[in-house]
N, C-alpha and C. Protein backbone atom coordinates (compact mmCIF):
# COMPACT_ATOMS: atom_id res chain seq x y z
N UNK A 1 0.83 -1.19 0.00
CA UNK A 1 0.00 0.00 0.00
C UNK A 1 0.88 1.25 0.00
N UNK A 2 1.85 0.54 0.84
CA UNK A 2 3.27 2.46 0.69
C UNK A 2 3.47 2.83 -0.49
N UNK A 3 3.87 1.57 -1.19
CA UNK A 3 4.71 1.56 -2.46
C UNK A 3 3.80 2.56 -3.76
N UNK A 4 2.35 2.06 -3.32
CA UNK A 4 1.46 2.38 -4.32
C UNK A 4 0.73 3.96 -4.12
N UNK A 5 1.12 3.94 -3.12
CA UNK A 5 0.57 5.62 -2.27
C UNK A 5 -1.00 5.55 -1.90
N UNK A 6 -1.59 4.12 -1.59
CA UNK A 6 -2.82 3.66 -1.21
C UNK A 6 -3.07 4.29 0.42
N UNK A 7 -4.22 5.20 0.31
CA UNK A 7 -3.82 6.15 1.70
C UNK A 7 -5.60 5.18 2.34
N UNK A 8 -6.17 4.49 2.06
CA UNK A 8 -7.00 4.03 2.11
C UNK A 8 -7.86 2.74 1.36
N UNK A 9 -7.95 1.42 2.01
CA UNK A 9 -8.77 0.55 1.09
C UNK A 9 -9.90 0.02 1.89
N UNK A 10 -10.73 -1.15 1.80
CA UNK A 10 -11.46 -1.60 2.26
C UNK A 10 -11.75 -2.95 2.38
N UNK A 11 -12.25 -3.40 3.14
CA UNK A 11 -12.46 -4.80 3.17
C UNK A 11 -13.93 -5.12 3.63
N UNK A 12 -14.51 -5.94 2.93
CA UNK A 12 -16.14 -5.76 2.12
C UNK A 12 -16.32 -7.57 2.65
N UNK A 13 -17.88 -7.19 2.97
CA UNK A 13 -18.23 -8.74 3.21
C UNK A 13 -19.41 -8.21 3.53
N UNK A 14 -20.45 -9.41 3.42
CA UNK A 14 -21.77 -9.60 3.15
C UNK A 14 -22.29 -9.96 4.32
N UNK A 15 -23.81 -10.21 4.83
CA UNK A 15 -24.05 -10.51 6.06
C UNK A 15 -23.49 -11.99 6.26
N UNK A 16 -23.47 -13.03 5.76
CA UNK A 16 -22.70 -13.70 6.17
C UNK A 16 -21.41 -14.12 6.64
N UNK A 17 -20.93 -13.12 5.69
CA UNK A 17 -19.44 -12.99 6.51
C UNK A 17 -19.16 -12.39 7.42
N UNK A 18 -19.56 -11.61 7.74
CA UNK A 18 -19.92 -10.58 9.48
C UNK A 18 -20.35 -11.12 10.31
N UNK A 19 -21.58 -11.97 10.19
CA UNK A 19 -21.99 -12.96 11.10
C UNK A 19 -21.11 -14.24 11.25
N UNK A 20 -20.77 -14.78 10.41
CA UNK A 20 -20.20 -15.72 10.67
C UNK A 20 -18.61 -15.94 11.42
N UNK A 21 -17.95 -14.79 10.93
CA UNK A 21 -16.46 -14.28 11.04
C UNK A 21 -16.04 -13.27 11.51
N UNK A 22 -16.71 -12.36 11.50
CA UNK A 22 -16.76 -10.78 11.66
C UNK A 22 -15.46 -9.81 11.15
N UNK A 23 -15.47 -8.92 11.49
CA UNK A 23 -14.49 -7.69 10.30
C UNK A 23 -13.84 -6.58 11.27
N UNK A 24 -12.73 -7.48 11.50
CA UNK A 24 -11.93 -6.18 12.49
C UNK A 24 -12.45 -6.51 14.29
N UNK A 25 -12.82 -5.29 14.27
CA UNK A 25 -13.38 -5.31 15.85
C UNK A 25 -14.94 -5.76 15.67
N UNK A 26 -15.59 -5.46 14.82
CA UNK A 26 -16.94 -6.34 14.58
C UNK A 26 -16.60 -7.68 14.38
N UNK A 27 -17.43 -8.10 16.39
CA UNK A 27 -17.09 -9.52 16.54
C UNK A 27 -18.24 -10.51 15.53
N UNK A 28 -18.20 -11.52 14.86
CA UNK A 28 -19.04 -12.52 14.85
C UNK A 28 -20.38 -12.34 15.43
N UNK A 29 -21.38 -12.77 14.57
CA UNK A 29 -22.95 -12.73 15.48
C UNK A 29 -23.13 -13.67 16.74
N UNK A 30 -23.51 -13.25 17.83
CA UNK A 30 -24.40 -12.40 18.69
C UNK A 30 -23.83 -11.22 18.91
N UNK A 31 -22.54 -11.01 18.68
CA UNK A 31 -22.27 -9.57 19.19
C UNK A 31 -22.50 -8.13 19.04
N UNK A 32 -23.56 -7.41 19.20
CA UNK A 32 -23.79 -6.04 18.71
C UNK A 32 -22.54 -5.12 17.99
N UNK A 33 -23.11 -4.67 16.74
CA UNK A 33 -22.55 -4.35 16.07
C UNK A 33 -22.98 -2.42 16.00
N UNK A 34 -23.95 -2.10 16.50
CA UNK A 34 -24.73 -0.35 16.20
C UNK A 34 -23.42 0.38 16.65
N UNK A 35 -22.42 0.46 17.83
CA UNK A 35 -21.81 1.32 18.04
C UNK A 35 -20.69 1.70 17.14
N UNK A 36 -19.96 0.20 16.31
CA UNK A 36 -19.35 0.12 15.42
C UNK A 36 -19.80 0.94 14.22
N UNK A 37 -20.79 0.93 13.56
CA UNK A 37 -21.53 1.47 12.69
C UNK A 37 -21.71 2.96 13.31
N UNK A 38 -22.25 3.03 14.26
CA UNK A 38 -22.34 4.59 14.85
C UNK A 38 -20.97 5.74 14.17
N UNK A 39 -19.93 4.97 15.11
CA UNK A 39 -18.71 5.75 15.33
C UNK A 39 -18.04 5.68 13.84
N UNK A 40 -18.31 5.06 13.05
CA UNK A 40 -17.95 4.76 11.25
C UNK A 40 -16.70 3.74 11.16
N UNK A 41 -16.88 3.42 12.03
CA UNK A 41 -15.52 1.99 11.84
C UNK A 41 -16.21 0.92 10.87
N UNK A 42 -17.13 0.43 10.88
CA UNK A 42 -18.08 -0.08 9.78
C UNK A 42 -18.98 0.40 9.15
N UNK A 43 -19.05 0.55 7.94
CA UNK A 43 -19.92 1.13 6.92
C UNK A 43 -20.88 -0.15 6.55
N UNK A 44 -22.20 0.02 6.61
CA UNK A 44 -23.17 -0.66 6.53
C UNK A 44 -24.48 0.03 5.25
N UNK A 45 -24.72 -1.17 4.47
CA UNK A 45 -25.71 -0.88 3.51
C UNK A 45 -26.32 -2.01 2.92
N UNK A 46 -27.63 -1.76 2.13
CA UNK A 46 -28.52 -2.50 1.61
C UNK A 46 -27.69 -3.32 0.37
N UNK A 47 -27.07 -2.88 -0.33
CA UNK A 47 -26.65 -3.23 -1.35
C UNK A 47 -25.06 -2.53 -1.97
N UNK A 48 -24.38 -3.54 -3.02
CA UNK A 48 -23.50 -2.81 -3.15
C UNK A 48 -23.05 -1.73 -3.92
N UNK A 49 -23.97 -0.66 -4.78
CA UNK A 49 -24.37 -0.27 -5.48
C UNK A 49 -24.01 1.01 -4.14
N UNK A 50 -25.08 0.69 -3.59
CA UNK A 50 -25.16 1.88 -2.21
C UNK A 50 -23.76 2.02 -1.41
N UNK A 51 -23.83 0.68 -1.45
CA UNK A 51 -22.17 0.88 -0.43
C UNK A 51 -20.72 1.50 -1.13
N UNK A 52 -21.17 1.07 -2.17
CA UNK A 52 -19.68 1.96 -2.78
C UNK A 52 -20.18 3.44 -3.06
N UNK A 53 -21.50 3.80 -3.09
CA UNK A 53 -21.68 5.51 -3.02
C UNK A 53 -21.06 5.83 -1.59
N UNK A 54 -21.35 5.34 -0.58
CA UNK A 54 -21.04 5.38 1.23
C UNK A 54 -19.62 5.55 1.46
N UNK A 55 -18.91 4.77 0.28
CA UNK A 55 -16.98 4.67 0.75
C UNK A 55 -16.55 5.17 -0.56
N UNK A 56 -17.06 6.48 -1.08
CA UNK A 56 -16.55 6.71 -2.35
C UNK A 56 -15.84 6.47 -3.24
N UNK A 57 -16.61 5.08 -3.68
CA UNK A 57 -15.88 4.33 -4.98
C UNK A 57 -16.88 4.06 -5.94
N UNK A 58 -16.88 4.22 -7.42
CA UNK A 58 -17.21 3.87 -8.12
C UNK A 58 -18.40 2.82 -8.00
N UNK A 59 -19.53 2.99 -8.22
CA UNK A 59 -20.51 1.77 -8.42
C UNK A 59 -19.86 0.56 -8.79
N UNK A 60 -20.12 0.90 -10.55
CA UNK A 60 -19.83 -0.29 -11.32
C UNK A 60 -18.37 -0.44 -11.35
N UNK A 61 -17.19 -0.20 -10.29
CA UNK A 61 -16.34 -0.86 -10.54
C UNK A 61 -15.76 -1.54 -9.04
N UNK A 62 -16.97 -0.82 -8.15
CA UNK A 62 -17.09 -2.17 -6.96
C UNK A 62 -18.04 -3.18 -7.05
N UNK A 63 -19.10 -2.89 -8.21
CA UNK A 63 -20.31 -3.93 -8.57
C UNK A 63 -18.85 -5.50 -9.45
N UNK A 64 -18.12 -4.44 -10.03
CA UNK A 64 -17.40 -5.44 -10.81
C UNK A 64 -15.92 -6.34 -10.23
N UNK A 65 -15.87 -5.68 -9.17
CA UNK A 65 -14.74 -6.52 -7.95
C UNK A 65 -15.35 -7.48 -7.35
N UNK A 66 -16.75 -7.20 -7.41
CA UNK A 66 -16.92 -8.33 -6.52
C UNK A 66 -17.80 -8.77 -7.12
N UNK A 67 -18.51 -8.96 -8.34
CA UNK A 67 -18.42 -10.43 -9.17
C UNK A 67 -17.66 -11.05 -9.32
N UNK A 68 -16.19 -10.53 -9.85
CA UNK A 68 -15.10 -11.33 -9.90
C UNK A 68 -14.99 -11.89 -8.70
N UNK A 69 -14.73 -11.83 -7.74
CA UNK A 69 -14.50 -11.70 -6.71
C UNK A 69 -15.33 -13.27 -6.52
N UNK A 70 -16.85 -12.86 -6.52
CA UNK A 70 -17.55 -14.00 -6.36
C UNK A 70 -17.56 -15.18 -7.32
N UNK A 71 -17.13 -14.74 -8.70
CA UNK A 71 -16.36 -16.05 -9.69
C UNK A 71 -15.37 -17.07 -9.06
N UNK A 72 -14.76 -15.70 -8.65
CA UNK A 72 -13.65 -16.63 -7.80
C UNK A 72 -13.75 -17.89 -6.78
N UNK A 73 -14.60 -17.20 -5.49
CA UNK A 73 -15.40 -18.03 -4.84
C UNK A 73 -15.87 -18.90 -5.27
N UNK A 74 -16.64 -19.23 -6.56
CA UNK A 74 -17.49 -20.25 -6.82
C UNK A 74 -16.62 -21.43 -7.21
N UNK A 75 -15.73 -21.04 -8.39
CA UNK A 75 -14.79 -21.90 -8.53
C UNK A 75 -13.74 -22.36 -7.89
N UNK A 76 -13.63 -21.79 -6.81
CA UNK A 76 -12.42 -22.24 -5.40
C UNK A 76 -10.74 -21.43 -5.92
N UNK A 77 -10.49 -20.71 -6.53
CA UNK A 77 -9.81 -20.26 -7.13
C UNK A 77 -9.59 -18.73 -7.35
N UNK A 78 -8.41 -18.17 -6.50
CA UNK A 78 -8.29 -16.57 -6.64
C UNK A 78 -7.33 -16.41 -7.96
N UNK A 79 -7.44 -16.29 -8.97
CA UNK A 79 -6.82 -15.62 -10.04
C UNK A 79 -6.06 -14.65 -9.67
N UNK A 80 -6.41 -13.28 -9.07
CA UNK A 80 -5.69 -12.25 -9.04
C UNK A 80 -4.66 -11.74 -7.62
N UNK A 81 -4.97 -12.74 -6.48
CA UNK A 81 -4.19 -12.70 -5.57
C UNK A 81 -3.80 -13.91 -4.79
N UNK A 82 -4.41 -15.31 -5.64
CA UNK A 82 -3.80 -16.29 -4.88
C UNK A 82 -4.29 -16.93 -3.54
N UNK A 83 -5.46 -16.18 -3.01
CA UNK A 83 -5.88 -16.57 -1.56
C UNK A 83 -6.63 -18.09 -1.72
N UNK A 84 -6.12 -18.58 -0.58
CA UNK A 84 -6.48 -19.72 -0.56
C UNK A 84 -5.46 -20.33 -0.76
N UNK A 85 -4.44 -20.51 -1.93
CA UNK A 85 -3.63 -21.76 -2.05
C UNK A 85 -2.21 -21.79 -0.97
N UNK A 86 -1.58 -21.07 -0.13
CA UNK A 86 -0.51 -21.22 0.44
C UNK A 86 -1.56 -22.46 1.97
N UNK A 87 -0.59 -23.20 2.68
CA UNK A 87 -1.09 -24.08 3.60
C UNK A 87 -1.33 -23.01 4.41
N UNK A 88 -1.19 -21.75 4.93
CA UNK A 88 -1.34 -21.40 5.90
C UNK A 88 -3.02 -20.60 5.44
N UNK A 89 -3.00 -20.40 4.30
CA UNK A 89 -4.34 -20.03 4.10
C UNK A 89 -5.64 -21.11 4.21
N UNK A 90 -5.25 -22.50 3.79
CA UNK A 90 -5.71 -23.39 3.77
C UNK A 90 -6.13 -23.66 5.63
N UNK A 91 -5.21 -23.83 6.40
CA UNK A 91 -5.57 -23.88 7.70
C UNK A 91 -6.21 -22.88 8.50
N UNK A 92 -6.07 -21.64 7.73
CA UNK A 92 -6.33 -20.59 8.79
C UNK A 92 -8.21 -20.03 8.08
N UNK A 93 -8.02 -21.19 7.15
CA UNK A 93 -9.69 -20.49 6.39
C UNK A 93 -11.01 -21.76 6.81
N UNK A 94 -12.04 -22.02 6.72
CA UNK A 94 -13.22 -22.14 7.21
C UNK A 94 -13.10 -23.27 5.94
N UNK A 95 -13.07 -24.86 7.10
CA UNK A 95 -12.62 -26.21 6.23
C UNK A 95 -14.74 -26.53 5.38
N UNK A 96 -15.42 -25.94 6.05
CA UNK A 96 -16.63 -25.88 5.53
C UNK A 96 -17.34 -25.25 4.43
N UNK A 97 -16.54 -24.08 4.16
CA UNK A 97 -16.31 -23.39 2.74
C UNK A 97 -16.02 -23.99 1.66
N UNK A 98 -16.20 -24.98 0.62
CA UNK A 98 -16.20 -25.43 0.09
C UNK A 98 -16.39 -24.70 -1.64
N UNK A 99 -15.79 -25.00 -2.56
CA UNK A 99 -14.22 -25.59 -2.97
C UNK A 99 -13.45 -24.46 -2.46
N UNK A 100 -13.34 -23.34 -1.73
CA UNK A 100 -12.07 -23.29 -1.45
C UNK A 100 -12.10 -22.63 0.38
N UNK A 101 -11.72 -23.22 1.30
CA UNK A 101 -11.74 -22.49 2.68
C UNK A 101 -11.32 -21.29 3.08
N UNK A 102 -10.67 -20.92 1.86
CA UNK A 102 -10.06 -18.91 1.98
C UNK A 102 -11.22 -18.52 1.21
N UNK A 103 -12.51 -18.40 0.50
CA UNK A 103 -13.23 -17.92 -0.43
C UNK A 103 -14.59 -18.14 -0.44
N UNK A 104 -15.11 -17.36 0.05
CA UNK A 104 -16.39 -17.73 -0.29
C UNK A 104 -17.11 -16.29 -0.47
N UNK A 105 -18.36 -16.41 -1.47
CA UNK A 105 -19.41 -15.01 -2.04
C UNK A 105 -19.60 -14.51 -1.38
N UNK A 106 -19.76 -13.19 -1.96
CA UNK A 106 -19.88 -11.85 -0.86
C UNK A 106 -21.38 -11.79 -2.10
N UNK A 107 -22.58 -11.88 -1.40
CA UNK A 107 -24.03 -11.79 -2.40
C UNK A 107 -25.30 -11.62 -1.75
N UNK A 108 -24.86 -11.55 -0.08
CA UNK A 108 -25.92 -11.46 0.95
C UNK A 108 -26.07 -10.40 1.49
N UNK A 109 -26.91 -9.27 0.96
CA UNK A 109 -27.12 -7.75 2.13
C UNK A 109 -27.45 -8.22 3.67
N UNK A 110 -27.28 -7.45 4.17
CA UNK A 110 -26.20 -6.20 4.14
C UNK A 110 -25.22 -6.37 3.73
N UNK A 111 -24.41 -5.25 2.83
CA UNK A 111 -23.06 -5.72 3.24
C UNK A 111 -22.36 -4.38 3.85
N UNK A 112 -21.36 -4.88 4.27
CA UNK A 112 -20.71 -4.02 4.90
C UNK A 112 -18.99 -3.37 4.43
N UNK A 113 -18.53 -2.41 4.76
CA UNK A 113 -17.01 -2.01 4.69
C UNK A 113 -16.52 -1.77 5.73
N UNK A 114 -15.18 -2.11 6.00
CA UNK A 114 -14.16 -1.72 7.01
C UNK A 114 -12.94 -1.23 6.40
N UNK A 115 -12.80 0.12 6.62
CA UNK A 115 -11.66 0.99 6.22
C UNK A 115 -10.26 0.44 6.67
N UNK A 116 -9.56 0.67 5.81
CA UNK A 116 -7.89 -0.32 6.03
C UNK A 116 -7.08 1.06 5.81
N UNK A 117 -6.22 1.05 6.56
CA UNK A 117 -5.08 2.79 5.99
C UNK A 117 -3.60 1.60 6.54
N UNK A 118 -3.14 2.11 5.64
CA UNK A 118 -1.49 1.66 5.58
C UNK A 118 -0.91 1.72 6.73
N UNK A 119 -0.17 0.79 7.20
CA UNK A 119 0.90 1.14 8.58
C UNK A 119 2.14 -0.22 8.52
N UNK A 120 2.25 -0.07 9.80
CA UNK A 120 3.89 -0.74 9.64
C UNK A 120 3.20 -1.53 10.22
N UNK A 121 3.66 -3.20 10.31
CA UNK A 121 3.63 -4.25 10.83
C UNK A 121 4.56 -4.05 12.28
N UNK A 122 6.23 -4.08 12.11
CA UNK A 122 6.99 -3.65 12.88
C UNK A 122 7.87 -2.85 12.29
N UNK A 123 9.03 -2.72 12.73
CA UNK A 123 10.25 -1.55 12.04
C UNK A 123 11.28 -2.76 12.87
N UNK A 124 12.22 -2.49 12.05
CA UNK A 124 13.30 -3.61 12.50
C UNK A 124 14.57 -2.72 12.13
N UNK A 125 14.38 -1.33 13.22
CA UNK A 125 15.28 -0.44 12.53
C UNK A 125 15.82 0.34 13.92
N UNK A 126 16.35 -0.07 14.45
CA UNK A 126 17.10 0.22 16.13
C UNK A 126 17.74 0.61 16.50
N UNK A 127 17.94 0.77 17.54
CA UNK A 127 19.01 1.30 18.65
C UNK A 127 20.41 0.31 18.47
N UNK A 128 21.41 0.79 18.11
CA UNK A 128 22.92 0.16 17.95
C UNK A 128 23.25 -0.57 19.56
N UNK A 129 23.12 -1.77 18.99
CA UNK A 129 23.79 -2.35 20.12
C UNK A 129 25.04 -3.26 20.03
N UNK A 130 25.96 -3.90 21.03
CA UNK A 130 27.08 -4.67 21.23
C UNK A 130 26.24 -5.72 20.91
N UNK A 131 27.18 -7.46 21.23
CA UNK A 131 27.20 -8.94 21.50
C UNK A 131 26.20 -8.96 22.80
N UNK A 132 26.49 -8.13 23.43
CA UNK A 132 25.64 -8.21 25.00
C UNK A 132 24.13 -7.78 24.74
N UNK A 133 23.85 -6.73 23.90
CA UNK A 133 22.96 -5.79 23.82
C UNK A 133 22.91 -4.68 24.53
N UNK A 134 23.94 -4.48 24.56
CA UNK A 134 23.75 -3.47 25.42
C UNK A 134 23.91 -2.04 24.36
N UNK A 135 22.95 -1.02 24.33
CA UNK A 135 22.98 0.00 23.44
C UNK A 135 24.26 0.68 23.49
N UNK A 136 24.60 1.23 22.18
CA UNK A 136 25.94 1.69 22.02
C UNK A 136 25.85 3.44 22.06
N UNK A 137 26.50 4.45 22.40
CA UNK A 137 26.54 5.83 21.97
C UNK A 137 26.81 5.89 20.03
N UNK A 138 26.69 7.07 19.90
CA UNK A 138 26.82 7.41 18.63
C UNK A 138 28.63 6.88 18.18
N UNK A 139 29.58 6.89 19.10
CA UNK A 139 30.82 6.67 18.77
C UNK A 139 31.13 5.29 19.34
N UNK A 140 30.03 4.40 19.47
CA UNK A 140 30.37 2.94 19.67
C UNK A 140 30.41 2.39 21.16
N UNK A 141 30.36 3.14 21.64
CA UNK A 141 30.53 3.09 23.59
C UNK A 141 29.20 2.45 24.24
N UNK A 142 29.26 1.38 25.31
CA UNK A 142 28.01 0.91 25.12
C UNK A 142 28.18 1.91 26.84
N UNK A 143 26.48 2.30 26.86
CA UNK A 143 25.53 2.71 27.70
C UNK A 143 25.88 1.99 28.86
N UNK A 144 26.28 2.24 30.28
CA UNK A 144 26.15 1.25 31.51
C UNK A 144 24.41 1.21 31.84
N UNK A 145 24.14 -0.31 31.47
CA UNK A 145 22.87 -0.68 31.93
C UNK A 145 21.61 -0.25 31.46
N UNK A 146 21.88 0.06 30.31
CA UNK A 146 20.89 0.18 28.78
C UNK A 146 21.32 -1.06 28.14
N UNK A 147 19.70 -1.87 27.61
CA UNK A 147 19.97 -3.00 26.50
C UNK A 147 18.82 -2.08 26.20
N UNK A 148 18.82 -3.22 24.61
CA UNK A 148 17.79 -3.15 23.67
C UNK A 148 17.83 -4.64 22.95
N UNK A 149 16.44 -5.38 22.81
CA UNK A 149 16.47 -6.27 22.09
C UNK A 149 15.18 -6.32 21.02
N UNK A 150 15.10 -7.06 20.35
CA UNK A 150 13.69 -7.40 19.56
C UNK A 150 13.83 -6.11 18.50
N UNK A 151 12.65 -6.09 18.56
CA UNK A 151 12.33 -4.61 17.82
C UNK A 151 13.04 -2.88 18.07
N UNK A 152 13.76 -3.37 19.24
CA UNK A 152 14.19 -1.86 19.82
C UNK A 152 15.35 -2.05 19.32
N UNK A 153 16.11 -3.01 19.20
CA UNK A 153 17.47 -3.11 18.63
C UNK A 153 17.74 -3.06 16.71
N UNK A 154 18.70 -2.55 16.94
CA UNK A 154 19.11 -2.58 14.82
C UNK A 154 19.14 -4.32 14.76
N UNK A 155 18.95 -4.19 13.83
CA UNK A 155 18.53 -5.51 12.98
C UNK A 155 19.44 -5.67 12.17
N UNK A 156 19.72 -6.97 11.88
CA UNK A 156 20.70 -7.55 10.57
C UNK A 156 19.98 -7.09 9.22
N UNK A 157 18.66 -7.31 9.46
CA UNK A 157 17.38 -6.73 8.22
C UNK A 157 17.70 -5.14 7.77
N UNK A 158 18.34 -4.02 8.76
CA UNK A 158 18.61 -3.24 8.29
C UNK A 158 17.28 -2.15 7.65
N UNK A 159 16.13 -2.82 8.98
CA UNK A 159 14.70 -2.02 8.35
C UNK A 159 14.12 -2.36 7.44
N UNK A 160 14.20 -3.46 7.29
CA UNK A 160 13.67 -4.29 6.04
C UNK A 160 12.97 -5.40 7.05
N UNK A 161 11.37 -5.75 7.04
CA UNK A 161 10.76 -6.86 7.64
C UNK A 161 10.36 -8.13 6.76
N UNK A 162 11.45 -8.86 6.39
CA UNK A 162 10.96 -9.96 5.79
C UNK A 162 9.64 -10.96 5.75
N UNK A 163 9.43 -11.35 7.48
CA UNK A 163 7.90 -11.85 7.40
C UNK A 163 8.26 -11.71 8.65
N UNK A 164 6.94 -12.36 9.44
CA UNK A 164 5.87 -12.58 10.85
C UNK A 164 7.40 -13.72 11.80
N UNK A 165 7.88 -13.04 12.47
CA UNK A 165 8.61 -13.59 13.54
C UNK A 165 10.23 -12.86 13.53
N UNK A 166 10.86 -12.65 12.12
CA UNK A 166 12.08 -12.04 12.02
C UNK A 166 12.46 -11.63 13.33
N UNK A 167 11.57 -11.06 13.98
CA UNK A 167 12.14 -10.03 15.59
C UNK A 167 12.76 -11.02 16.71
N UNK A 168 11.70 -12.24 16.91
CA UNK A 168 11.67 -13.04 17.74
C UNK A 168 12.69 -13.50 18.09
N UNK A 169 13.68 -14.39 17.05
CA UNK A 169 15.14 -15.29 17.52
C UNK A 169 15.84 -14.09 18.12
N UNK A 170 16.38 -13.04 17.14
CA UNK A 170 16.86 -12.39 17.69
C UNK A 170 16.80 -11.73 19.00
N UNK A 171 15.14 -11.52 19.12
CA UNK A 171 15.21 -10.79 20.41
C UNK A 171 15.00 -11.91 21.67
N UNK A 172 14.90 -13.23 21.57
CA UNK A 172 15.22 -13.99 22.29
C UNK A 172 16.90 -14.44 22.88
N UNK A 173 17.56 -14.45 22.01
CA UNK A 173 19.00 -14.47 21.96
C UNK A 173 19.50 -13.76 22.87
N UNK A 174 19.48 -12.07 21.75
CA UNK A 174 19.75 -11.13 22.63
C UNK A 174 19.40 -10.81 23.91
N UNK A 175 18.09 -11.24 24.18
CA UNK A 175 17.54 -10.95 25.80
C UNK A 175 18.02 -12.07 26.89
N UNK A 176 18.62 -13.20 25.85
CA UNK A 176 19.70 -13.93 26.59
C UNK A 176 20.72 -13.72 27.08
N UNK A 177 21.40 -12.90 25.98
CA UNK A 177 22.42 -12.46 26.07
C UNK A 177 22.44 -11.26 26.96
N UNK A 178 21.96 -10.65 27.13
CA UNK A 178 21.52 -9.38 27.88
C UNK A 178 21.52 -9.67 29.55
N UNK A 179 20.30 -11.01 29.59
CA UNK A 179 20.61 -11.56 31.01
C UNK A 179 21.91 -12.06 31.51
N UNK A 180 22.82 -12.50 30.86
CA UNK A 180 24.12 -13.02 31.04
C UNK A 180 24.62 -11.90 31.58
N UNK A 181 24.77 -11.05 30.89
CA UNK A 181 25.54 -9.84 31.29
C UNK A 181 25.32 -9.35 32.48
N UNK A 182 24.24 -8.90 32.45
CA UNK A 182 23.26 -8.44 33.95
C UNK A 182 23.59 -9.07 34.57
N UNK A 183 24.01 -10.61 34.99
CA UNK A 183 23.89 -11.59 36.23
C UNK A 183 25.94 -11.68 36.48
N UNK A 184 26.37 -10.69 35.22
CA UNK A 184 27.87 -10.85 35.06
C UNK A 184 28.48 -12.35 34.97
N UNK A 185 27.75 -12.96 33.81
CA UNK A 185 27.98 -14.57 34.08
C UNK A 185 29.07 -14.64 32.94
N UNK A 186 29.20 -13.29 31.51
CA UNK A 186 29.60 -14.03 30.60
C UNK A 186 30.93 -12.67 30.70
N UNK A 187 30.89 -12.22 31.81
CA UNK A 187 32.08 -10.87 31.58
C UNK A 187 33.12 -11.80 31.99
């Protein structure tokens, strides 16, 4: 979304998918949904015709995302982004959805929108630290009794987040390493 200068998108689902799954902080049915809708975190409408007047987009070219969209669904098969086929989509999608557990029609009013705006996952872009972790000054000098690990520390990534855990070894290590020091086990 950075790359593309996308300052806003949406993510669209039908009453069944709200009820069944829900969208963001709109939990799954029984859970009241009016305050959500109140405060505009969910955009709610009869149809999608209406709903893309509501999140200013184009009728017929949100009428036409999500036919495709629902092609897709029918045949178990995302053409244009692939959802569904990696295993983790496969496990993490609804084994009752049938042909595909990441996909199923969006064709049931209400439907609804939930506004998406760009942000960082993490930053893997830190505070300079030693072997110990212990944070360094600008001229290499480490801090007495300042660490930094995980996310607070510079990264081998160099601010670059490859995927979902990158932070973890490291900041496990390091917070190993960090305790060593502290307990003066490895000076």
């Amino acid at each position: 979304m950075h790359d593309k200068g996308i300052q806003k998108a949406y993510y669209i689902g039908d009453r069944t998918h709200r009820s069944k799954y829900g969208m963001g902080m709109a939990l799954p049915w029984p859970y009241p949904i009016w305050r959500l809708l109140w405060q505009g975190y969910l955009i709610k409408a009869r149809s999608i015709a209406e709903l893309a007047s509501r999140i200013g987009v184009p009728p017929d070219a949100l009428a036409a995302t999500v036919a495709r969209y629902n092609d897709f669904a029918r045949a178990g098969r995302d053409l244009d982004f692939q959802r569904g086929e990696t295993a983790y989509d496969k496990f993490y999608g609804d084994p009752e959805s049938q042909p595909s557990p990441s996909l199923q029609p969006c064709e049931r009013g209400p439907f609804y929108a939930l506004p998406l705006y760009p942000g960082n996952v993490s930053i893997l872009y830190g505070l300079a630290t030693d072997q110990d972790a212990r944070v360094l000054t600008a001229d290499g000098r480490p801090i007495d009794g300042l660490y930094a690990v995980g996310c607070d520390a510079d990264s081998v990534f160099k601010g670059c987040y490859p995927g979902g855990g990158s932070s973890i070894g490291p900041g496990m290590t390091f917070g190993y390493r960090a305790g060593l020091h502290i307990a003066g086990v490895n000076q």
